[in-house]
N, C-alpha and C. Protein backbone atom coordinates (compact mmCIF):
# COMPACT_ATOMS: atom_id res chain seq x y z
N UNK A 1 0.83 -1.20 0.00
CA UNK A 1 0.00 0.00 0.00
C UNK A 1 0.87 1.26 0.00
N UNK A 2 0.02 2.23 -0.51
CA UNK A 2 1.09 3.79 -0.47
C UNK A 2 1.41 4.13 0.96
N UNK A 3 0.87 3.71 2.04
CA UNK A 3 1.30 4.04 3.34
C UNK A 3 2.67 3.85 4.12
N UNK A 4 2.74 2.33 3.12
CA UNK A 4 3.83 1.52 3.38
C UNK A 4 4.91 1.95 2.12
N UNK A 5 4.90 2.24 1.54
CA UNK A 5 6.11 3.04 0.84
C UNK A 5 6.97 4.19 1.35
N UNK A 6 8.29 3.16 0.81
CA UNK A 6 9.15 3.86 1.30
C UNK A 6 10.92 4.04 0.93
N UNK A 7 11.70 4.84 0.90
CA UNK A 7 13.12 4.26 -0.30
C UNK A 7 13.71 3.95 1.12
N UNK A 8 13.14 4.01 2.37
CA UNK A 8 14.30 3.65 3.32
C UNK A 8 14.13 2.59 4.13
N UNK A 9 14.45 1.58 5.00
CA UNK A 9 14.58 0.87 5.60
C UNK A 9 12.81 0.59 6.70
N UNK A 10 12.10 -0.25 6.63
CA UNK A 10 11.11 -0.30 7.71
C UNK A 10 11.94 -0.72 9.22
N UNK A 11 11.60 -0.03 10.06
CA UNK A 11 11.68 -0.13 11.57
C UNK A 11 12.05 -1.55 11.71
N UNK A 12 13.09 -2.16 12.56
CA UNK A 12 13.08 -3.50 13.34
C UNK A 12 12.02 -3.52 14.29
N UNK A 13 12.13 -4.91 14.52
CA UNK A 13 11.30 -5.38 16.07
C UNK A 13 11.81 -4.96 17.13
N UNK A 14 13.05 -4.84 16.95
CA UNK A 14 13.80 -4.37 18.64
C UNK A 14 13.88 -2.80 18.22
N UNK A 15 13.63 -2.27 17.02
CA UNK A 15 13.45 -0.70 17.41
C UNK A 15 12.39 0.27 17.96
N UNK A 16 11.23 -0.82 17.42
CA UNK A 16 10.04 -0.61 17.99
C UNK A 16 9.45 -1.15 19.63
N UNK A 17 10.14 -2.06 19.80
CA UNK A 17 10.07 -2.70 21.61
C UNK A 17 11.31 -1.91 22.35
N UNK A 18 12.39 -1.54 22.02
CA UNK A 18 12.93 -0.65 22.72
C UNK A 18 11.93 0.84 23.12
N UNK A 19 11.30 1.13 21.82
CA UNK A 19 10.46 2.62 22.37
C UNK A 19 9.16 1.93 23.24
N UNK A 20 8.89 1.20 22.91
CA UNK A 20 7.67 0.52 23.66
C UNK A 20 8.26 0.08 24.99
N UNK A 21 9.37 -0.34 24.92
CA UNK A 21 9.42 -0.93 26.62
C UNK A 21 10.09 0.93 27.87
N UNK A 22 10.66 1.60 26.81
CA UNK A 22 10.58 2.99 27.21
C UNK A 22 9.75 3.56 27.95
N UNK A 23 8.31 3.49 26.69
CA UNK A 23 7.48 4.52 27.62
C UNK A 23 6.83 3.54 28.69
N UNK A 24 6.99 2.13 28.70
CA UNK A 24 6.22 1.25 29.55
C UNK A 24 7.27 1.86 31.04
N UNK A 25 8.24 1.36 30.61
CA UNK A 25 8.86 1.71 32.12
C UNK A 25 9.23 3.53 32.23
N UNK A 26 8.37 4.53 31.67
CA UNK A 26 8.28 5.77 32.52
C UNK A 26 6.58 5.68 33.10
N UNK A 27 5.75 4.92 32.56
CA UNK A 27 4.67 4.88 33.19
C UNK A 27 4.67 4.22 34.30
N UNK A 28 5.46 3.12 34.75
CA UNK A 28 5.97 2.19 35.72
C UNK A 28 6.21 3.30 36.60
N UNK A 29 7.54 3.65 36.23
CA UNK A 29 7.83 4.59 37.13
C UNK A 29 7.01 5.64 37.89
N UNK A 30 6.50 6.30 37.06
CA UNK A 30 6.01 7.19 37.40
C UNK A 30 4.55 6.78 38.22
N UNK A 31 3.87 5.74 38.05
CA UNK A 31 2.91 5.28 39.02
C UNK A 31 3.86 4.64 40.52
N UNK A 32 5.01 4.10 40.68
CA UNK A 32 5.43 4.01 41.59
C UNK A 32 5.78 5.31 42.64
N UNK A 33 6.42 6.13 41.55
CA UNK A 33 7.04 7.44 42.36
C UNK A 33 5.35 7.94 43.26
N UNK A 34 4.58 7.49 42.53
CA UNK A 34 2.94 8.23 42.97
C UNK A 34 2.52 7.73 43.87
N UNK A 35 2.56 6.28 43.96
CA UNK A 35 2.37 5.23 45.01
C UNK A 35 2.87 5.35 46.25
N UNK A 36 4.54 6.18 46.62
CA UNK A 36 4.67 6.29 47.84
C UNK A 36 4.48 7.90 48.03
N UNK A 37 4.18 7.61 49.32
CA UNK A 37 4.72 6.54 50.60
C UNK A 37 3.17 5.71 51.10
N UNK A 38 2.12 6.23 50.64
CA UNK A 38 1.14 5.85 51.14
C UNK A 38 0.35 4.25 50.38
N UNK A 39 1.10 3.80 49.25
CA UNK A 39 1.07 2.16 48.90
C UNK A 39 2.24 1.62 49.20
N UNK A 40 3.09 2.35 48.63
CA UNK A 40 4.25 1.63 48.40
C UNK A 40 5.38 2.51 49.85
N UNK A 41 5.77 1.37 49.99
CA UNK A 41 7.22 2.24 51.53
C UNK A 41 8.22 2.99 50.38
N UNK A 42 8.45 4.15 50.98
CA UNK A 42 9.87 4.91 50.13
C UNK A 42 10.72 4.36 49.38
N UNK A 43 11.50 2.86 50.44
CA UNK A 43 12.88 2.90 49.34
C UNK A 43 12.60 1.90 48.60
N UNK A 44 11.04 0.82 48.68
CA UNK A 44 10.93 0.55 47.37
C UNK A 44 10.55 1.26 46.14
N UNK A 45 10.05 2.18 46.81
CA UNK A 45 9.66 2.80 45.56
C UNK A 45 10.84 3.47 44.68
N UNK A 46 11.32 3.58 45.65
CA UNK A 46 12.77 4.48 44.74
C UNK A 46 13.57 3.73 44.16
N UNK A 47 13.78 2.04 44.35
CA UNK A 47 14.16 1.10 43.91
C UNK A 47 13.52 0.96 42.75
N UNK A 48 11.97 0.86 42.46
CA UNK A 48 11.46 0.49 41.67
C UNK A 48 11.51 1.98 40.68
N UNK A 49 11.42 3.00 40.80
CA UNK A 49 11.56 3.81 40.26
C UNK A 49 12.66 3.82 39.27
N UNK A 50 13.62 3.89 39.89
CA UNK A 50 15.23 3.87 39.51
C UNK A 50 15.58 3.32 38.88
N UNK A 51 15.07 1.64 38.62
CA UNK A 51 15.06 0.76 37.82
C UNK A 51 14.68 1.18 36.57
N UNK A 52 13.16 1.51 36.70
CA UNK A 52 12.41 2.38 35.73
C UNK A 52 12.99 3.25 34.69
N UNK A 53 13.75 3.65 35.69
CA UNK A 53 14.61 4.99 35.25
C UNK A 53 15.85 4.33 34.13
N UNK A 54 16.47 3.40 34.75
CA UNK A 54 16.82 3.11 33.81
C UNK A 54 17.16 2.08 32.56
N UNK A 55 15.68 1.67 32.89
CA UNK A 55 15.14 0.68 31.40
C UNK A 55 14.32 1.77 30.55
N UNK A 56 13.91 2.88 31.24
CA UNK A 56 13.64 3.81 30.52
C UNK A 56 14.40 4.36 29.23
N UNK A 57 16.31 5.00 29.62
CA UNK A 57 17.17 5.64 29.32
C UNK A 57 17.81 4.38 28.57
N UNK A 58 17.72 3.35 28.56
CA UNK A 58 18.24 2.01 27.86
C UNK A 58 17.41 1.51 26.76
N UNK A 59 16.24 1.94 26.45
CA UNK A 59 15.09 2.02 25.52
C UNK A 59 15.05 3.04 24.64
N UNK A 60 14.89 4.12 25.38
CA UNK A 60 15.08 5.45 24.24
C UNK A 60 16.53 5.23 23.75
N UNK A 61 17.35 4.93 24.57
CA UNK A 61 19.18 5.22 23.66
C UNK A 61 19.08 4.33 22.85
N UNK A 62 18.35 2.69 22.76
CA UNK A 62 18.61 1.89 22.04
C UNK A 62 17.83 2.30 20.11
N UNK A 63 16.67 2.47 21.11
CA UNK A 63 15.69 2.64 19.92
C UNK A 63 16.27 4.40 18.94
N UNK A 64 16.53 4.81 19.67
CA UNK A 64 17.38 6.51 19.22
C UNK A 64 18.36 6.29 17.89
N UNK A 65 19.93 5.02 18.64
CA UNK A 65 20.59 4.75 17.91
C UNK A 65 19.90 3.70 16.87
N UNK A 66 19.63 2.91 16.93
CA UNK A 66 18.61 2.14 15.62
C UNK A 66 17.92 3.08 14.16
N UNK A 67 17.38 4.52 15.36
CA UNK A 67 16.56 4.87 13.99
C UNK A 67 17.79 5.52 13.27
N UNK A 68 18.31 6.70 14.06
CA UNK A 68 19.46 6.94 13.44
C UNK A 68 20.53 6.03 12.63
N UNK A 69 20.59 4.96 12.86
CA UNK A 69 21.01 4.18 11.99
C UNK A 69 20.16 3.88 10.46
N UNK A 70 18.81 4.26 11.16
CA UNK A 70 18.22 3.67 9.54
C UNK A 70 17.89 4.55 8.54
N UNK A 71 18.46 5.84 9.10
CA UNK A 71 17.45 7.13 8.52
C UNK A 71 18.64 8.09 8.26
N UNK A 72 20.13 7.76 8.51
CA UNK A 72 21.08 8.63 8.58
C UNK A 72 21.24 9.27 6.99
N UNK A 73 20.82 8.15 5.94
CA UNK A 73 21.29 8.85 4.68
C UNK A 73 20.75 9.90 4.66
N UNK A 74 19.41 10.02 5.17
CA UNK A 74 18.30 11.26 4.33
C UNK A 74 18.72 13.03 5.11
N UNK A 75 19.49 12.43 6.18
CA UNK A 75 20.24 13.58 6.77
C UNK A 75 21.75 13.99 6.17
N UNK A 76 21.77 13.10 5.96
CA UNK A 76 23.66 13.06 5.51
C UNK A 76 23.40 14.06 4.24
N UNK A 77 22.77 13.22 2.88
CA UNK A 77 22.46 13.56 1.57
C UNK A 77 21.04 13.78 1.95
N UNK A 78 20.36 15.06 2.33
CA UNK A 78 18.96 15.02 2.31
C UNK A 78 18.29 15.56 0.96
N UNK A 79 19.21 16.28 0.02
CA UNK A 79 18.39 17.13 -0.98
C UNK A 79 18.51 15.63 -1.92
N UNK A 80 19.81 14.44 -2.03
CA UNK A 80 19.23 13.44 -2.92
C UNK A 80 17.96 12.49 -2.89
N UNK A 81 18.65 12.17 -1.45
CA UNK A 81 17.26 11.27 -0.73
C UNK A 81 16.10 11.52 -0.98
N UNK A 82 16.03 13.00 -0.63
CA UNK A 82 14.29 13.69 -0.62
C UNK A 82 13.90 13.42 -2.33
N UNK A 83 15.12 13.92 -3.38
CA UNK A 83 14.56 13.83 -4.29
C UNK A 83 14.09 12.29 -5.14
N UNK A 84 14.95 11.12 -4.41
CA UNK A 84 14.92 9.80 -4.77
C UNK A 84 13.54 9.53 -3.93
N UNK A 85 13.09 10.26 -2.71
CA UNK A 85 11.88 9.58 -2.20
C UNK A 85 10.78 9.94 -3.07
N UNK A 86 10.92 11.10 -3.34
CA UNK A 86 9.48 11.89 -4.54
C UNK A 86 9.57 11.37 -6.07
N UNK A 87 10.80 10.78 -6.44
CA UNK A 87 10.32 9.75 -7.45
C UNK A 87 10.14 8.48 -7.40
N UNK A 88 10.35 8.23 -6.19
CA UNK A 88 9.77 6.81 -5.91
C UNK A 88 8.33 6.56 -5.84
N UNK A 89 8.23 7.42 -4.79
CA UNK A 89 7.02 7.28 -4.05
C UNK A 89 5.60 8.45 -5.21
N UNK A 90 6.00 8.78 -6.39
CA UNK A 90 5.16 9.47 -7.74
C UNK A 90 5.08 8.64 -8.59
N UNK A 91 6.00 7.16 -8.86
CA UNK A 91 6.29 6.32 -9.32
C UNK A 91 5.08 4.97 -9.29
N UNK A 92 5.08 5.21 -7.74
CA UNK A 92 3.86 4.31 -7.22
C UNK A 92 2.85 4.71 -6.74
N UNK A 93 2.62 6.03 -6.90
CA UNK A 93 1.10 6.62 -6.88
C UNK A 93 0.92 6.24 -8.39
N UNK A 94 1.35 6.91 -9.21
CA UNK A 94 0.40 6.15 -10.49
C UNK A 94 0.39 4.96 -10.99
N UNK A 95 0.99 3.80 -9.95
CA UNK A 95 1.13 2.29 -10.17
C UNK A 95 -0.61 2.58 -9.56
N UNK A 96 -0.96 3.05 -8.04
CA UNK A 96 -1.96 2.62 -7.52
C UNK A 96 -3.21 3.18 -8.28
N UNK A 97 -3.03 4.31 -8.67
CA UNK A 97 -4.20 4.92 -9.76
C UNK A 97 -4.81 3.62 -10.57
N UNK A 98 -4.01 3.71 -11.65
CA UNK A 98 -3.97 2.73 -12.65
C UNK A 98 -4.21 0.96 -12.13
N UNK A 99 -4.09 0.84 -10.94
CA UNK A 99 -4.81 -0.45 -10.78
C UNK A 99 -6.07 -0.09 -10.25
N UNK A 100 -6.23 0.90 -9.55
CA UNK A 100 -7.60 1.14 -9.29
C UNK A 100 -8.69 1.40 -10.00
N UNK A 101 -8.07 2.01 -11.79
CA UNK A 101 -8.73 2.24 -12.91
C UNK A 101 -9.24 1.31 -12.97
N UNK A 102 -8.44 -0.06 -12.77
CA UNK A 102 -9.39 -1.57 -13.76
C UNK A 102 -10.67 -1.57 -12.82
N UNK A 103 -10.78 -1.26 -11.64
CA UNK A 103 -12.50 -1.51 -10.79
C UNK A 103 -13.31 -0.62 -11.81
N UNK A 104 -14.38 -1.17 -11.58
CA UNK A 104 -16.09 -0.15 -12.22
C UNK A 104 -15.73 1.14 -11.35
N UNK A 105 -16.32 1.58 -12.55
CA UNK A 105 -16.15 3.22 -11.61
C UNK A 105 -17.41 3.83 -10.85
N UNK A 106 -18.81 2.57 -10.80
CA UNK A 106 -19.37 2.53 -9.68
C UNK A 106 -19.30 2.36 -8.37
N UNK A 107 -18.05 1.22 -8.32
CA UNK A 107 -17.57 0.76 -6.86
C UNK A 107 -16.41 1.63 -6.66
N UNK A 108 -15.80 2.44 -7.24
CA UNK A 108 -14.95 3.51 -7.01
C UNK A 108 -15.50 4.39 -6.54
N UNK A 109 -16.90 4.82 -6.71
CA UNK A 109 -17.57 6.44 -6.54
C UNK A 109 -17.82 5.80 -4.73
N UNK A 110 -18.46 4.66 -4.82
CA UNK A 110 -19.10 4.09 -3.73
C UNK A 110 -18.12 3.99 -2.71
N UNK A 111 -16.97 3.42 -2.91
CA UNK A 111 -15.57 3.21 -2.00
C UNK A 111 -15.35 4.97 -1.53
N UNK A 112 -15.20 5.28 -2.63
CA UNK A 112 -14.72 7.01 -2.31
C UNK A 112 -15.82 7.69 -1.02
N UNK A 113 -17.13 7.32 -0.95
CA UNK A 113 -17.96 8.10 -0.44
C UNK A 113 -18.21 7.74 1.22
N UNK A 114 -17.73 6.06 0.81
CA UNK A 114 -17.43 5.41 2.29
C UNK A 114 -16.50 6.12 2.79
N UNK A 115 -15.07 5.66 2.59
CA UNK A 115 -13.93 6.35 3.14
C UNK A 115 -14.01 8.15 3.13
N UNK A 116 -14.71 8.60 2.38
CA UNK A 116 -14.71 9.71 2.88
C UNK A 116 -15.96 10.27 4.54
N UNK A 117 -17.00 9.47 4.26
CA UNK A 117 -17.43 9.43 5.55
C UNK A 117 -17.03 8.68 6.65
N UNK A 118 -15.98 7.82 6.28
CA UNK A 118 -15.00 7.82 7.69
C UNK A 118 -14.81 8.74 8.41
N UNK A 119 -13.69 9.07 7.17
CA UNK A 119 -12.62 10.09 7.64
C UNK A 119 -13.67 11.52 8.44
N UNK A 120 -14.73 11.88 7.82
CA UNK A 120 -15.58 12.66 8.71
C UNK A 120 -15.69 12.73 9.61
N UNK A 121 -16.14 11.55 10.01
CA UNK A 121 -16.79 11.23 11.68
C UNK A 121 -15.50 10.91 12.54
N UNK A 122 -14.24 10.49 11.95
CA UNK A 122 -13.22 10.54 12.78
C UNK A 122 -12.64 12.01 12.89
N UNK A 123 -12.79 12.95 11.99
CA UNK A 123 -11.83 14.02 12.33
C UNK A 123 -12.99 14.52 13.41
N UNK A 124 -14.29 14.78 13.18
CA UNK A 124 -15.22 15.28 14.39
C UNK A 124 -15.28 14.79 15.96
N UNK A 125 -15.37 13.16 15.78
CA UNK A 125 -14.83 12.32 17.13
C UNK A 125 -13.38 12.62 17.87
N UNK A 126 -12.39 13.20 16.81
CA UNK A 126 -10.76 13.51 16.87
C UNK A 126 -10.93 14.95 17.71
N UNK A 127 -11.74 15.81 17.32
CA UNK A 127 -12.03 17.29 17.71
C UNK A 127 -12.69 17.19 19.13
N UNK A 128 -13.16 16.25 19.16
CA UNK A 128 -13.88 16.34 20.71
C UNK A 128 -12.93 15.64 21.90
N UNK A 129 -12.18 15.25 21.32
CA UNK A 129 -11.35 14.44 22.38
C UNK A 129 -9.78 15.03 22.42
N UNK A 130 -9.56 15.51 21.53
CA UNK A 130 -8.10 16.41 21.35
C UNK A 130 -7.47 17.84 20.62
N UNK A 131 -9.23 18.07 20.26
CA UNK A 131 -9.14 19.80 19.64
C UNK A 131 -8.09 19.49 18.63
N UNK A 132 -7.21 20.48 18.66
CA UNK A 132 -6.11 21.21 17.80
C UNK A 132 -4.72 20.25 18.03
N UNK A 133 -4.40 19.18 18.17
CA UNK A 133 -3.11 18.50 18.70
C UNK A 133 -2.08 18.45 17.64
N UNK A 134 -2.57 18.21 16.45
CA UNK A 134 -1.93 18.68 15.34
C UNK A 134 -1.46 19.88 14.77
N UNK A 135 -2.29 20.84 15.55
CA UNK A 135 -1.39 22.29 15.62
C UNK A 135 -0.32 22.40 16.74
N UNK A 136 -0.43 22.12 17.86
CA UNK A 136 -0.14 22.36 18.81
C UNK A 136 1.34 21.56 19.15
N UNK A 137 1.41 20.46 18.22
CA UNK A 137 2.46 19.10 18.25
C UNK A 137 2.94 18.59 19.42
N UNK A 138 4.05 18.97 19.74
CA UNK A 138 4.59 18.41 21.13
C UNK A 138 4.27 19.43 22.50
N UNK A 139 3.65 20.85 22.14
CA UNK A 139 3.77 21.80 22.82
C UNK A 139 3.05 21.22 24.56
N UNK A 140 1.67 20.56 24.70
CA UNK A 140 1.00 20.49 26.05
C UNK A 140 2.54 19.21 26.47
N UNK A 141 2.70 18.64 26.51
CA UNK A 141 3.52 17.75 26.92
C UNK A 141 4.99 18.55 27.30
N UNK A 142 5.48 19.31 26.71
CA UNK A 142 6.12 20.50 27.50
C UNK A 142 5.96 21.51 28.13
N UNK A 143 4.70 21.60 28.34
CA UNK A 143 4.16 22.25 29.29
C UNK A 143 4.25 21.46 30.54
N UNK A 144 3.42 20.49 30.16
CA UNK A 144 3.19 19.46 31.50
C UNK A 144 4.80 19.22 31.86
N UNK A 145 6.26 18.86 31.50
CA UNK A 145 7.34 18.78 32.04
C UNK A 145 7.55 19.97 32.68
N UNK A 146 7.48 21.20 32.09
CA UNK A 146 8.10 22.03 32.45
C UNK A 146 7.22 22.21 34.12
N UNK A 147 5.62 21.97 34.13
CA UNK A 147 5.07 22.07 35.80
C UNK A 147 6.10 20.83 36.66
N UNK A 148 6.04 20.31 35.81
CA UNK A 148 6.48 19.10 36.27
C UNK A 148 8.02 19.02 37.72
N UNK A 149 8.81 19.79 36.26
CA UNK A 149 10.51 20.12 36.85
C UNK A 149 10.96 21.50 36.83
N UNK A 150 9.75 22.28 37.28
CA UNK A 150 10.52 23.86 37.57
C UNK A 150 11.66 24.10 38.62
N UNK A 151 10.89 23.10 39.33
CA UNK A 151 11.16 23.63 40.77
C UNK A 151 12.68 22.51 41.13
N UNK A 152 12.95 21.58 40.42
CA UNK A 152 13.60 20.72 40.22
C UNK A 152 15.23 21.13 39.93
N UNK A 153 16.17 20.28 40.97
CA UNK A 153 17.75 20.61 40.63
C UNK A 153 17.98 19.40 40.66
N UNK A 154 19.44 19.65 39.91
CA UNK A 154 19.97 18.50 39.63
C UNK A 154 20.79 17.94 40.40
N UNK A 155 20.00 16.57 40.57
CA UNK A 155 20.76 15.61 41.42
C UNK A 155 19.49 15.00 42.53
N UNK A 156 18.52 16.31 42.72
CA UNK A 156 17.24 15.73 43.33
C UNK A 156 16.18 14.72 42.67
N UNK A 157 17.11 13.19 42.16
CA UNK A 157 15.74 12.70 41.80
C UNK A 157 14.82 12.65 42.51
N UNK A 158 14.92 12.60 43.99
CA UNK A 158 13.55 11.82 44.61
C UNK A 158 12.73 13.20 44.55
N UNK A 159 13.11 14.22 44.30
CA UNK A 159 12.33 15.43 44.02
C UNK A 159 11.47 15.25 42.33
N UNK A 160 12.23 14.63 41.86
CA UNK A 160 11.82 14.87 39.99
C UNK A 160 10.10 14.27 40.38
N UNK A 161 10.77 13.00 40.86
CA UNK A 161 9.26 11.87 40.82
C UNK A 161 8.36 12.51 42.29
N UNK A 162 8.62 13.73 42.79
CA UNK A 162 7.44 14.08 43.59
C UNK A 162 6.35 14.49 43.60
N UNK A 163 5.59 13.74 43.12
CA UNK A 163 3.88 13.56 43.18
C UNK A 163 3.52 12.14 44.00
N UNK A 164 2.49 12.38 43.84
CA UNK A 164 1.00 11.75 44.88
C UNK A 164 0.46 11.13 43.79
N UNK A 165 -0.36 9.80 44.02
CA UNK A 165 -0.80 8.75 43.65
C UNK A 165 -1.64 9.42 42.40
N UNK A 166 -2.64 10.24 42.19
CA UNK A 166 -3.57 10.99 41.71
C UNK A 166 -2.91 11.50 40.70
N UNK A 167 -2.14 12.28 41.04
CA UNK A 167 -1.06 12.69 40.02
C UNK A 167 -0.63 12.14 38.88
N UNK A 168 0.64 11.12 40.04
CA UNK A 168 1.21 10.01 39.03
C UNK A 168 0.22 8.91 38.07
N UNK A 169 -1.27 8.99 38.20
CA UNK A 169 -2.28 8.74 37.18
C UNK A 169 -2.74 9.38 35.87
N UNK A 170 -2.56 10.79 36.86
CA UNK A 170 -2.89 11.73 35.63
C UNK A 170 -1.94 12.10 34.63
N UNK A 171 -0.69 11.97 35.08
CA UNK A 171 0.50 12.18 34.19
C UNK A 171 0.46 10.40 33.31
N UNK A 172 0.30 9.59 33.72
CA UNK A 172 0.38 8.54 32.95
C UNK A 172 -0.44 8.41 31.92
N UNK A 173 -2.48 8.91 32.76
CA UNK A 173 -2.95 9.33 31.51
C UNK A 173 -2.92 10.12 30.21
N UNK A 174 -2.08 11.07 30.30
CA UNK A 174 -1.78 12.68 29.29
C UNK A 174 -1.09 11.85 28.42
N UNK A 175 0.26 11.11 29.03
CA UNK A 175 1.27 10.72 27.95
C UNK A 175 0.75 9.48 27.08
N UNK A 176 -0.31 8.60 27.49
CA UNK A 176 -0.85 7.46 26.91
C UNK A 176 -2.02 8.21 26.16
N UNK A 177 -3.09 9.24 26.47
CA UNK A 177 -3.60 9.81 25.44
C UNK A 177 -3.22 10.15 24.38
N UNK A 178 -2.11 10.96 24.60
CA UNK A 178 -1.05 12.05 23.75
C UNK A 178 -0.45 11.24 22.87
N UNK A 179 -0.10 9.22 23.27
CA UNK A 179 0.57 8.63 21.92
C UNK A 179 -0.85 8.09 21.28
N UNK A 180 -1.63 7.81 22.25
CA UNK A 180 -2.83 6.95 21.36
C UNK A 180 -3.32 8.50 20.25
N UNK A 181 -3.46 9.41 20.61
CA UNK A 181 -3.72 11.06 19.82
C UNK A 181 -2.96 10.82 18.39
N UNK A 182 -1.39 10.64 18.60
CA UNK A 182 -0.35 10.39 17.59
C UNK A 182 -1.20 9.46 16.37
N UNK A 183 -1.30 8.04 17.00
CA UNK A 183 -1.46 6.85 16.20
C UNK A 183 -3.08 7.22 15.74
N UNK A 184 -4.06 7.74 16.17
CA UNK A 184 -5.02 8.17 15.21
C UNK A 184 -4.52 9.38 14.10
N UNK A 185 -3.65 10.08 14.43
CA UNK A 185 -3.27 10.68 13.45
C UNK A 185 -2.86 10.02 12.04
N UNK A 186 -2.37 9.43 12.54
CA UNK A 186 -1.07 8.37 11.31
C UNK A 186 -2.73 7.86 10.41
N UNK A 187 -3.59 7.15 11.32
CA UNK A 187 -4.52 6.80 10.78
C UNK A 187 -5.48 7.59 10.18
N UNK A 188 -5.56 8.67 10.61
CA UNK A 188 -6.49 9.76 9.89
C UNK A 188 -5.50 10.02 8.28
N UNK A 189 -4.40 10.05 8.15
CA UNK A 189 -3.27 10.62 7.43
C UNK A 189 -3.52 9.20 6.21
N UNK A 190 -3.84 8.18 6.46
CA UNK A 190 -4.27 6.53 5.84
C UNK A 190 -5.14 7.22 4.96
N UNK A 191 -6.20 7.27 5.84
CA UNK A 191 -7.66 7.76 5.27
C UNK A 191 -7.56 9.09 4.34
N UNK A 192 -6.61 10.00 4.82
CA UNK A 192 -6.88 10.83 3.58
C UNK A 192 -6.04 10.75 1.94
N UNK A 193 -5.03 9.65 2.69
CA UNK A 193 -4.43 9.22 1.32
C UNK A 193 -5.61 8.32 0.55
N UNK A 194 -5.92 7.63 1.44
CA UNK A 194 -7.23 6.80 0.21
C UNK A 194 -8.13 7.58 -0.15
N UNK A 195 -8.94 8.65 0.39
CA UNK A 195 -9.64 9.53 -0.46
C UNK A 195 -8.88 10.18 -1.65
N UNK A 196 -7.60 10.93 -1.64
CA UNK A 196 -6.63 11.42 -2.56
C UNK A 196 -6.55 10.50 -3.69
N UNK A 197 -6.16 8.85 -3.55
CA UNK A 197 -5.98 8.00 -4.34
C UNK A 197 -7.53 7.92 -5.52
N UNK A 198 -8.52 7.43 -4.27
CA UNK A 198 -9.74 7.44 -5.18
C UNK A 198 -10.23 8.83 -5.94
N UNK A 199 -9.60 9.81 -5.49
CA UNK A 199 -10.62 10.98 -6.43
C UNK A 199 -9.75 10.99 -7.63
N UNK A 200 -8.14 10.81 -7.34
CA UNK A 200 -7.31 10.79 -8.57
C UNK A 200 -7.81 9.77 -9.56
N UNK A 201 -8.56 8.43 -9.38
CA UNK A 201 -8.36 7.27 -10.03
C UNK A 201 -10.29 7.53 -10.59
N UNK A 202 -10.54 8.61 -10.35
CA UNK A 202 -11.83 9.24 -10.80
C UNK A 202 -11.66 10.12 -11.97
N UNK A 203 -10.71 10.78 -11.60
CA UNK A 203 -10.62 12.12 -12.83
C UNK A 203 -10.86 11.85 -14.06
N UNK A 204 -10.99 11.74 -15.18
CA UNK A 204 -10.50 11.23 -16.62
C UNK A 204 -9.19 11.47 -16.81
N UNK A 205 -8.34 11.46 -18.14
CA UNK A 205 -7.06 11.08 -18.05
C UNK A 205 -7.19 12.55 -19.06
């Protein structure tokens, strides 16, 4: 599919479970740091934290160096790359046109009208649950650090992780919204390539 096109390398399994076991163990963490003193006694928690801490920093570095490994050409040589990706990837948009030509162009109008009332009711369902996130990009999530570690020096971890049970929920919820937010994006971004595809494979020639 055009989603899956690409001139560079797809992601490993261990590049993708390194970021996954990442944010697993800052949510770990961070529900532990929340947990004491009133579930959990102090120095487990700071044990368990710490740990956290650093299967955390052993996840992002792993998964960091991986992508950078897979993605270094398009930085190195970016004006070739970019231009080898836009004839690749123009190459196989009109591969997908042109197979989509051979369907009736009844079940084309019909496909088009579905997927476009998807994509409707998801960008409206998308608006009620995350407004503007696509304008806004990484910005609430640096906000939320920055309440987070104003007050914060270095060397005070047991200060970093100081919140209360309630807290350390609500911060776990923001950052698990904020990726599940991401991955409907990617998927909204699906959906508007297949509308794009079908209106192209509509036009006359």
């Amino acid at each position: 599919m055009w989603a899956n096109q690409s001139i560079y390398p797809k992601p490993s399994r261990v590049e993708k479970w390194s970021f996954r076991l990442g944010l697993l163990a800052a949510g770990v963490g961070l529900l532990a740091a929340g947990a004491s003193p009133s579930v959990l006694p102090p120095v487990q928690a700071a044990v368990i934290t710490s740990i956290c801490l650093l299967i955390e920093i052993g996840g992002f570095l792993v998964g960091g160096l991986l992508t950078a490994k897979r993605e270094w050409r398009q930085y190195a040589k970016p004006r070739l790359s970019h231009a080898e990706e836009m004839d690749g990837e123009f190459d196989h948009w009109r591969t997908l046109i042109e197979s989509l030509r051979e369907f009736p162009r009844n079940q084309r109008e019909e496909r088009l009208r579905f997927v476009t009332a998807l994509r409707q009711g998801m960008t409206e369902r998308m608006g009620l649950m995350y407004g503007g996130l696509q304008k806004l990009g990484p910005f609430p999530v640096l906000i939320a650090l920055y309440l987070q570690f104003r007050n914060w020096e270095w060397g005070d971890w047991a200060g970093a992780f100081d919140v209360n049970l309630v807290g350390g929920l609500l911060i776990f919820a923001m950052v698990l919204m904020y990726a599940v937010g991401w991955v409907l994006m990617a998927v909204r971004t699906r959906l508007d390539t297949y509308v794009n595809l079908l209106e192209a494979a509509l036009r006359p020639e």
